[in-house]
PDB file of N, CA and C in Angstrom:
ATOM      1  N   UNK A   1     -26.637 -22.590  -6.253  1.00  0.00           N
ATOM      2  CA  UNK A   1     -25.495 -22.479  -5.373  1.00  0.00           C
ATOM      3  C   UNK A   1     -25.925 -22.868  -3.960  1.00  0.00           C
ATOM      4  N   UNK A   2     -25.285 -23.958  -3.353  1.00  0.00           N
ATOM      5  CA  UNK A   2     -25.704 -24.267  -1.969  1.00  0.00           C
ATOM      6  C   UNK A   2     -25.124 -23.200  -1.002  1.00  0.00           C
ATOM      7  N   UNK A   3     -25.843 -23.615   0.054  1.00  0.00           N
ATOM      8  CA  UNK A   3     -25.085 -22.710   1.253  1.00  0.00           C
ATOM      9  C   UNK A   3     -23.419 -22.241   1.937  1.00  0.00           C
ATOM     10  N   UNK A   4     -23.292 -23.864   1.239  1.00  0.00           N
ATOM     11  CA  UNK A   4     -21.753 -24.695   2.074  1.00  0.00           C
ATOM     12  C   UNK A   4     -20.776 -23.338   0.777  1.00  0.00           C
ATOM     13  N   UNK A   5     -21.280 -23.540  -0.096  1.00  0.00           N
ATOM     14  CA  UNK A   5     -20.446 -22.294  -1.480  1.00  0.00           C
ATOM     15  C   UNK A   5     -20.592 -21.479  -1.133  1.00  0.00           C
ATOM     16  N   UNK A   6     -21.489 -20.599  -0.933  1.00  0.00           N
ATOM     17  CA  UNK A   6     -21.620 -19.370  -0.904  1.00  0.00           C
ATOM     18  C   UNK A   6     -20.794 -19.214   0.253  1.00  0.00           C
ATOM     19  N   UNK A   7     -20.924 -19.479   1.442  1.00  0.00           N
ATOM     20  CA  UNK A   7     -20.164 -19.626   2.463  1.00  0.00           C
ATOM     21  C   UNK A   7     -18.732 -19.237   2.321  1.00  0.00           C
ATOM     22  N   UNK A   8     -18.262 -19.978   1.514  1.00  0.00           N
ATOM     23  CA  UNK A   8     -16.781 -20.391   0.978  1.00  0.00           C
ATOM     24  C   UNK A   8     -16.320 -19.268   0.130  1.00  0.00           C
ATOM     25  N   UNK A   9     -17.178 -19.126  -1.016  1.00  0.00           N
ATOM     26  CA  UNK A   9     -17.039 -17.755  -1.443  1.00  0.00           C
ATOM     27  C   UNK A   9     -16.904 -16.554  -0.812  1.00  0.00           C
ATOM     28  N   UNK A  10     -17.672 -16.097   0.222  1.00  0.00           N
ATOM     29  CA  UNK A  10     -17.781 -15.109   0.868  1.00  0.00           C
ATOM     30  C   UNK A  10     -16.563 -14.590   1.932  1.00  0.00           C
ATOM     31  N   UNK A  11     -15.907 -16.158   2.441  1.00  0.00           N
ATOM     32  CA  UNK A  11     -14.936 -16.106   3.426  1.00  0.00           C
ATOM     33  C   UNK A  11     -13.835 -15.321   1.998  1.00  0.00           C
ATOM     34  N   UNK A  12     -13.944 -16.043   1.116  1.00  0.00           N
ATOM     35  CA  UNK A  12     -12.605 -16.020  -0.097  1.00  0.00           C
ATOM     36  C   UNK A  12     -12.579 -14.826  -0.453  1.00  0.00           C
ATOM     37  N   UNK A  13     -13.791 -14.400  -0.661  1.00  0.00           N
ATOM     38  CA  UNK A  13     -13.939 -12.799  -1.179  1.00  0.00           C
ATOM     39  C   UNK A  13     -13.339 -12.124   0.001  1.00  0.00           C
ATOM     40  N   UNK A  14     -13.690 -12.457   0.856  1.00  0.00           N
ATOM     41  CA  UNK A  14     -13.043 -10.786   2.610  1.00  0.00           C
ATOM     42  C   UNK A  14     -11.316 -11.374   2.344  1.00  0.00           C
ATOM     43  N   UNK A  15     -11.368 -12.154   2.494  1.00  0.00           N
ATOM     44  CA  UNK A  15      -9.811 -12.839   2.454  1.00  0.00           C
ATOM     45  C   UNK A  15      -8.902 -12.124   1.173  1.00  0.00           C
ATOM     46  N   UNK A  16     -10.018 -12.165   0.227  1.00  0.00           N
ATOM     47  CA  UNK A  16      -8.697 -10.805  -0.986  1.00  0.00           C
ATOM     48  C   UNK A  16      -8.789  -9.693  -0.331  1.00  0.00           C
ATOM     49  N   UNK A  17      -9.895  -9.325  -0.060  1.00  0.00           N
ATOM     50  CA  UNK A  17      -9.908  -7.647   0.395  1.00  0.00           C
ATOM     51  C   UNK A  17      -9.126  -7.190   1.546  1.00  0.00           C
ATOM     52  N   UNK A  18      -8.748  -8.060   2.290  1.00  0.00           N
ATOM     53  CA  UNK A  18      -8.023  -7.879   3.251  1.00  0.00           C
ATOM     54  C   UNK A  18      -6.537  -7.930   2.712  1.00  0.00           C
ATOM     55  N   UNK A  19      -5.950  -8.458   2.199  1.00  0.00           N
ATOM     56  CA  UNK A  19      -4.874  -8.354   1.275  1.00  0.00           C
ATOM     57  C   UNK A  19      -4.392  -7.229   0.681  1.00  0.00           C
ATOM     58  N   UNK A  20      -5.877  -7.231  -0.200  1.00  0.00           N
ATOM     59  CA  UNK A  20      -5.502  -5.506  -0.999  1.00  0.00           C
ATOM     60  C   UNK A  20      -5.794  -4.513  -0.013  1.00  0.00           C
ATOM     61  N   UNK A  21      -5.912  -4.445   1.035  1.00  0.00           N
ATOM     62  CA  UNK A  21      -5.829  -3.633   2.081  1.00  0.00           C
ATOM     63  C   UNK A  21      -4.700  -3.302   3.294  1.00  0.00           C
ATOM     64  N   UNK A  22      -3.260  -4.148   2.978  1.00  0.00           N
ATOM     65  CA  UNK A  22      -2.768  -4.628   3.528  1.00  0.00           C
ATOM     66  C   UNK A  22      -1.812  -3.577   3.476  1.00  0.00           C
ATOM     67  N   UNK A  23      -1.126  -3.042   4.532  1.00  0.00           N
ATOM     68  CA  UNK A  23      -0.119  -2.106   4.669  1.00  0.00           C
ATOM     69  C   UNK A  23       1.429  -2.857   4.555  1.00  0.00           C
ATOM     70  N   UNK A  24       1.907  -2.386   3.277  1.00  0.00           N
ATOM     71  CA  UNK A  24       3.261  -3.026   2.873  1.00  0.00           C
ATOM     72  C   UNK A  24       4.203  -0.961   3.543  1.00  0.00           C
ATOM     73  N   UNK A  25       5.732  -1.856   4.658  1.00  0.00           N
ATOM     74  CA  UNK A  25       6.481  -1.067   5.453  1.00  0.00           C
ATOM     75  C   UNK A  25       7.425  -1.520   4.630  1.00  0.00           C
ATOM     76  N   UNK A  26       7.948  -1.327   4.099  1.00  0.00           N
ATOM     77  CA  UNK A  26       9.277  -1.131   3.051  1.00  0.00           C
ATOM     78  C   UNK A  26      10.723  -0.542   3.500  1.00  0.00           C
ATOM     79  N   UNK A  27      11.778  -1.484   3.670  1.00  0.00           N
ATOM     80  CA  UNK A  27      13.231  -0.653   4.071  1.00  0.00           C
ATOM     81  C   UNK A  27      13.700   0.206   3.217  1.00  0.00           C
ATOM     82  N   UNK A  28      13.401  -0.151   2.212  1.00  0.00           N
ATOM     83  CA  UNK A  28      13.752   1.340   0.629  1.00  0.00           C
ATOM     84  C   UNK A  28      12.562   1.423  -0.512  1.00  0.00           C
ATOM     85  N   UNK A  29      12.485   2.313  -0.847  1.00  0.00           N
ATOM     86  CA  UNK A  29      11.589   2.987  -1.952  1.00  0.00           C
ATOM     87  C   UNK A  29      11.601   1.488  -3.396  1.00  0.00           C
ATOM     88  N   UNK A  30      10.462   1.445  -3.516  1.00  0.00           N
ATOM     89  CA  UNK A  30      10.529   0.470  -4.431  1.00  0.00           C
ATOM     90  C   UNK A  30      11.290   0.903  -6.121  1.00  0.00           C
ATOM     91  N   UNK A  31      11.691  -0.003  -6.934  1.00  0.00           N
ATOM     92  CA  UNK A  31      11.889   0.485  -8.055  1.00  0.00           C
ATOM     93  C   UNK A  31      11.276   0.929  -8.549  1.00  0.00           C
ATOM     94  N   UNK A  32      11.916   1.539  -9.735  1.00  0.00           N
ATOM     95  CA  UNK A  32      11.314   2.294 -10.835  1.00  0.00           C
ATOM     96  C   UNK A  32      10.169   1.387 -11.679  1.00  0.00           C
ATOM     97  N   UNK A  33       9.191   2.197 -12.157  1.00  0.00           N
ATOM     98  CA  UNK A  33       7.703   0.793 -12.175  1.00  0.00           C
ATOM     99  C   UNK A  33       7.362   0.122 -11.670  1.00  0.00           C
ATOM    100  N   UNK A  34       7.680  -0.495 -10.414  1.00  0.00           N
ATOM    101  CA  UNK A  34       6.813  -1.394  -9.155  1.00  0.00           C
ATOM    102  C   UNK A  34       6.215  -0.450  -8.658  1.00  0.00           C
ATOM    103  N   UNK A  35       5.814   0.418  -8.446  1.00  0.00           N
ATOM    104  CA  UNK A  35       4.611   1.235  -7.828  1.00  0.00           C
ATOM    105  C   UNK A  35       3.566   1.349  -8.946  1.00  0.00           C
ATOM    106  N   UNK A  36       2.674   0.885  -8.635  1.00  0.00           N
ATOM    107  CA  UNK A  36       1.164   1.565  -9.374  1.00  0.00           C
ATOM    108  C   UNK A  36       0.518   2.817  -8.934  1.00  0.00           C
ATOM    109  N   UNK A  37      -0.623   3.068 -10.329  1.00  0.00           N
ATOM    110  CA  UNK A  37      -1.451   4.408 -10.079  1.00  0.00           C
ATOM    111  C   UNK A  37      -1.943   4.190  -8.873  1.00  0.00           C
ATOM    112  N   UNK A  38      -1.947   5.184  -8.263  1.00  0.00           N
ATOM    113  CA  UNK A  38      -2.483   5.165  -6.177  1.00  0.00           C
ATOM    114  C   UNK A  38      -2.162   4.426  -5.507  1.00  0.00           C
ATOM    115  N   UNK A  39      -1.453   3.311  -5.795  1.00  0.00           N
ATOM    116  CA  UNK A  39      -0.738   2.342  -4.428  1.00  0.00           C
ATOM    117  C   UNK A  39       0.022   3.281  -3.636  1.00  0.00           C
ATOM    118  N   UNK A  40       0.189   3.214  -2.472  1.00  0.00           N
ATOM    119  CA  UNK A  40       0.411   3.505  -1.188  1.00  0.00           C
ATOM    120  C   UNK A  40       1.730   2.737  -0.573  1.00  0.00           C
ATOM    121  N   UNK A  41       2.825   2.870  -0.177  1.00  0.00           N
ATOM    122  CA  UNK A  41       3.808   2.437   0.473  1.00  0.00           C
ATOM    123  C   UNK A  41       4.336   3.242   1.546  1.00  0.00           C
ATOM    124  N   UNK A  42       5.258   2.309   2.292  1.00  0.00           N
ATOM    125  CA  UNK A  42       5.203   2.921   3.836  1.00  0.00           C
ATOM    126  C   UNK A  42       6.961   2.442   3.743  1.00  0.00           C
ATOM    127  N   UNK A  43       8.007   3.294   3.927  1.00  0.00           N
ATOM    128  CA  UNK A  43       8.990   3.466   4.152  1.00  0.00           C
ATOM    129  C   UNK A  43       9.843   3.586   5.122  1.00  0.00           C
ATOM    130  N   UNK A  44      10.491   2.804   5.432  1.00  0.00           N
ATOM    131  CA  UNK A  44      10.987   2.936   7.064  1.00  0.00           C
ATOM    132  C   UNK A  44      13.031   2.909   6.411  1.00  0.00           C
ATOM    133  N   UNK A  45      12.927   3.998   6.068  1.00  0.00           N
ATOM    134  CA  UNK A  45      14.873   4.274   5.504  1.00  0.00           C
ATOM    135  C   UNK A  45      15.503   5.187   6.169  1.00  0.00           C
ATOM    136  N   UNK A  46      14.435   5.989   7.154  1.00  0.00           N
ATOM    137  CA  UNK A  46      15.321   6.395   8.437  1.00  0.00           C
ATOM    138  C   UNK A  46      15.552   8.132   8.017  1.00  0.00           C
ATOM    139  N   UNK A  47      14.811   8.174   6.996  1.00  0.00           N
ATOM    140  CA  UNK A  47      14.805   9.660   6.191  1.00  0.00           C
ATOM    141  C   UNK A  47      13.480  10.980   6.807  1.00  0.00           C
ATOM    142  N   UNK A  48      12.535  10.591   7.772  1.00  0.00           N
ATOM    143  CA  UNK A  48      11.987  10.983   8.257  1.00  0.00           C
ATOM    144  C   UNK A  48      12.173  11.474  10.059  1.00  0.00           C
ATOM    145  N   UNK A  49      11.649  11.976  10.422  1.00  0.00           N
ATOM    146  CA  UNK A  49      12.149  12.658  11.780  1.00  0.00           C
ATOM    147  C   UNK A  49      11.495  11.159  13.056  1.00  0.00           C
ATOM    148  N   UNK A  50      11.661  11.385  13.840  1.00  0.00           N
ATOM    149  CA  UNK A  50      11.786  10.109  15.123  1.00  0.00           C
ATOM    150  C   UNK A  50       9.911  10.033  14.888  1.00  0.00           C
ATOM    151  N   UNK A  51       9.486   9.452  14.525  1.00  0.00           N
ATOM    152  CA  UNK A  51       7.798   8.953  14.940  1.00  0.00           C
ATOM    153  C   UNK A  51       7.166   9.228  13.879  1.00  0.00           C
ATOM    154  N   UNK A  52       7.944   9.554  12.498  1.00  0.00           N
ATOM    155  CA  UNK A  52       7.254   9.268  11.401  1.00  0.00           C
ATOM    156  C   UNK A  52       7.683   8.412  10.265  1.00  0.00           C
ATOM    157  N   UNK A  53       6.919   8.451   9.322  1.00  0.00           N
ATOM    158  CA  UNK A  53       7.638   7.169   8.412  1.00  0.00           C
ATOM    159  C   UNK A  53       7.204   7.883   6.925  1.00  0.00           C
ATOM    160  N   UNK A  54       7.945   7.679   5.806  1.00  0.00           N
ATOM    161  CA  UNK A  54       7.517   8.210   4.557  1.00  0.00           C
ATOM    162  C   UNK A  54       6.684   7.169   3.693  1.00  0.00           C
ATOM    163  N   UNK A  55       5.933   8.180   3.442  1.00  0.00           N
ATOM    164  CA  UNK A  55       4.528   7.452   2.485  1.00  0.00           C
ATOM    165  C   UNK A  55       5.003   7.899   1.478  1.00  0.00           C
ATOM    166  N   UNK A  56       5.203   6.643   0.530  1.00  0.00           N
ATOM    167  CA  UNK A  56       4.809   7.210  -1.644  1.00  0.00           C
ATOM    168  C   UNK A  56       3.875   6.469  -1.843  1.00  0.00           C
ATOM    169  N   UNK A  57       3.451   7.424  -2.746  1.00  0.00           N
ATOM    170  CA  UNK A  57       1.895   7.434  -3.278  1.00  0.00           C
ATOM    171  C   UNK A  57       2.490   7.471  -4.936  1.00  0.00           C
ATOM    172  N   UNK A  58       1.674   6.725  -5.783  1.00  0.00           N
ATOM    173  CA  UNK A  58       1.866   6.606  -7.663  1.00  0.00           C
ATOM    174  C   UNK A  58       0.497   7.545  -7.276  1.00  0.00           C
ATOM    175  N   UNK A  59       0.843   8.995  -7.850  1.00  0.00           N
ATOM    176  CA  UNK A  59       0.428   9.886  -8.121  1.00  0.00           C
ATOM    177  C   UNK A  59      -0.525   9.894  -9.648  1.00  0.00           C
ATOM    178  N   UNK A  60       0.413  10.293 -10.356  1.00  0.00           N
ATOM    179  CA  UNK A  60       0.170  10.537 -11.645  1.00  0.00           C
ATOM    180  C   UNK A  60       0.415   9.812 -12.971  1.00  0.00           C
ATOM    181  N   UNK A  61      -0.133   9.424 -13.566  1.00  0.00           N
ATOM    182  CA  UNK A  61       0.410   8.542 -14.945  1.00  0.00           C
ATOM    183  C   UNK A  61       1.035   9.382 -15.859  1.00  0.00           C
ATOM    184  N   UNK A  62       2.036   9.137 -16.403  1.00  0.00           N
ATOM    185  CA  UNK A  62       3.000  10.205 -17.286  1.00  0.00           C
ATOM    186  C   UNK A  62       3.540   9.104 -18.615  1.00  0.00           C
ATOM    187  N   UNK A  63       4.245   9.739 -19.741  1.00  0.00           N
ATOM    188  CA  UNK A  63       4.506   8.792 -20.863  1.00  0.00           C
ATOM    189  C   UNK A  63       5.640   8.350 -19.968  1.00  0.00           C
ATOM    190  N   UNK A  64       6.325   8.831 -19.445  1.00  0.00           N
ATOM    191  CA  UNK A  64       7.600   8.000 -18.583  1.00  0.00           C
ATOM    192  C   UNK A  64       7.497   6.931 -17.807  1.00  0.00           C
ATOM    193  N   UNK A  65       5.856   6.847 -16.740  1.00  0.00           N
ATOM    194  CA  UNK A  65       5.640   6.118 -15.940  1.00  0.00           C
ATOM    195  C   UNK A  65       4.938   6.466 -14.800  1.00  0.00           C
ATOM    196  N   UNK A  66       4.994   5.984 -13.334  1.00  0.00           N
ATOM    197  CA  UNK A  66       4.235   7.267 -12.552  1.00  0.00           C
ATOM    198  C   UNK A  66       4.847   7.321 -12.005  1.00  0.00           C
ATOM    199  N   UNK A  67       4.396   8.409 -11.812  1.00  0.00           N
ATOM    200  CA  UNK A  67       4.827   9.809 -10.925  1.00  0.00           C
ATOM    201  C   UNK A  67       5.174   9.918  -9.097  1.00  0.00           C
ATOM    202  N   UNK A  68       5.457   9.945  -8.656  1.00  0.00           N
ATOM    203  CA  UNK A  68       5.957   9.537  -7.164  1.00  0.00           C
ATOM    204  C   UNK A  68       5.271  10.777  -6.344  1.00  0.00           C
ATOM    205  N   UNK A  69       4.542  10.927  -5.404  1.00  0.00           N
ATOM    206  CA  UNK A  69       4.469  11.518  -3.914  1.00  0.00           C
ATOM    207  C   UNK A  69       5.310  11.292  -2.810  1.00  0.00           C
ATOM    208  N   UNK A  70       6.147  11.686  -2.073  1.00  0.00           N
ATOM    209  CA  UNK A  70       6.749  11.383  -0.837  1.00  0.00           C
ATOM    210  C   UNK A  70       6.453  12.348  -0.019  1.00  0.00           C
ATOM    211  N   UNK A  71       6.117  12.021   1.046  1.00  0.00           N
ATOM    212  CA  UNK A  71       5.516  12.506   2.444  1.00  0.00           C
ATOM    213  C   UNK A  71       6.088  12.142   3.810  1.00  0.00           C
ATOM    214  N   UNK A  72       6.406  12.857   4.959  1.00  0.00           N
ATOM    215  CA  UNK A  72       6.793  12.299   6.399  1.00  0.00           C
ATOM    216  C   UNK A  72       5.410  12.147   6.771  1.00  0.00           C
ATOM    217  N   UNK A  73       5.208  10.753   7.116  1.00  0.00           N
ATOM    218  CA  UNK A  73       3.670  11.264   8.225  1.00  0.00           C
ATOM    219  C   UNK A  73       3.559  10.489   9.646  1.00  0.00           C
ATOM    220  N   UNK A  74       2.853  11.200  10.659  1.00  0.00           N
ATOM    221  CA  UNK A  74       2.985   9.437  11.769  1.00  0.00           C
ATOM    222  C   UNK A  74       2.592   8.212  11.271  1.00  0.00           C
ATOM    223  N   UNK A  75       3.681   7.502  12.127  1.00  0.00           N
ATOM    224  CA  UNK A  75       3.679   6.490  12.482  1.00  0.00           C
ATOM    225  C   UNK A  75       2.090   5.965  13.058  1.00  0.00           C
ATOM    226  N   UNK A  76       1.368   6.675  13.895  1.00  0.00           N
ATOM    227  CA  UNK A  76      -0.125   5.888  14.234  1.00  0.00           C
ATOM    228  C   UNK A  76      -1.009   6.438  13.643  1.00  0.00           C
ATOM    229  N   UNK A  77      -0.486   7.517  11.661  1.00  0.00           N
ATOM    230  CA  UNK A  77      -1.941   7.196  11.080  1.00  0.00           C
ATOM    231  C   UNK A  77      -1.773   5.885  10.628  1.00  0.00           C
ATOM    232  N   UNK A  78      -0.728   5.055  10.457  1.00  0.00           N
ATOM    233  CA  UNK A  78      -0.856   4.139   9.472  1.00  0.00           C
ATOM    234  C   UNK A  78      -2.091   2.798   9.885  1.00  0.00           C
ATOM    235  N   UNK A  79      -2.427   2.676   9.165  1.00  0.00           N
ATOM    236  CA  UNK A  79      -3.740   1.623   8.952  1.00  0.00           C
ATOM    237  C   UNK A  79      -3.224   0.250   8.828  1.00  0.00           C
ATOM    238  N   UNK A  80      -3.473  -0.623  10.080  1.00  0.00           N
ATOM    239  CA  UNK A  80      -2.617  -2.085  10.400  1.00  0.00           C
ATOM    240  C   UNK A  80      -4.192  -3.036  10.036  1.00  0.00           C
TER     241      UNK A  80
END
């Protein structure tokens, strides 16, 4: 593997991780099965008090599907 690759690789590799790290702000709660086990979403539907925003979290795996967390939390823990 030359330098010029590895290089290329390495940029490509931070470049997913930054992605899957990426804070998705959502106007409504996603559907039913678009949330995965531990994905994280950030809700802005106006259901929380002035300077916070609701977090769901895919909690739990169940025969139904998963399981939902909802939370108010600030607005400047969220991770940009």
């Amino acid at each position: 593997m030359t330098f010029a690759v590895r290089t290329v690789t390495v940029r490509t590799s931070f470049a997913s991780l930054a992605l899957l790290w990426a804070v998705a702000v959502l106007p409504r709660e996603p559907d039913a099965g678009d949330l995965r086990l531990g994905q994280r979403v950030y809700v802005d539907d106006g259901s929380c008090p002035a300077g916070q925003i609701k977090e769901v979290a895919g909690a739990t795996l169940t025969a139904s599907g998963v399981t939902r967390i909802r939370q108010c939390v600030a607005r400047s823990s969220i991770r940009r």
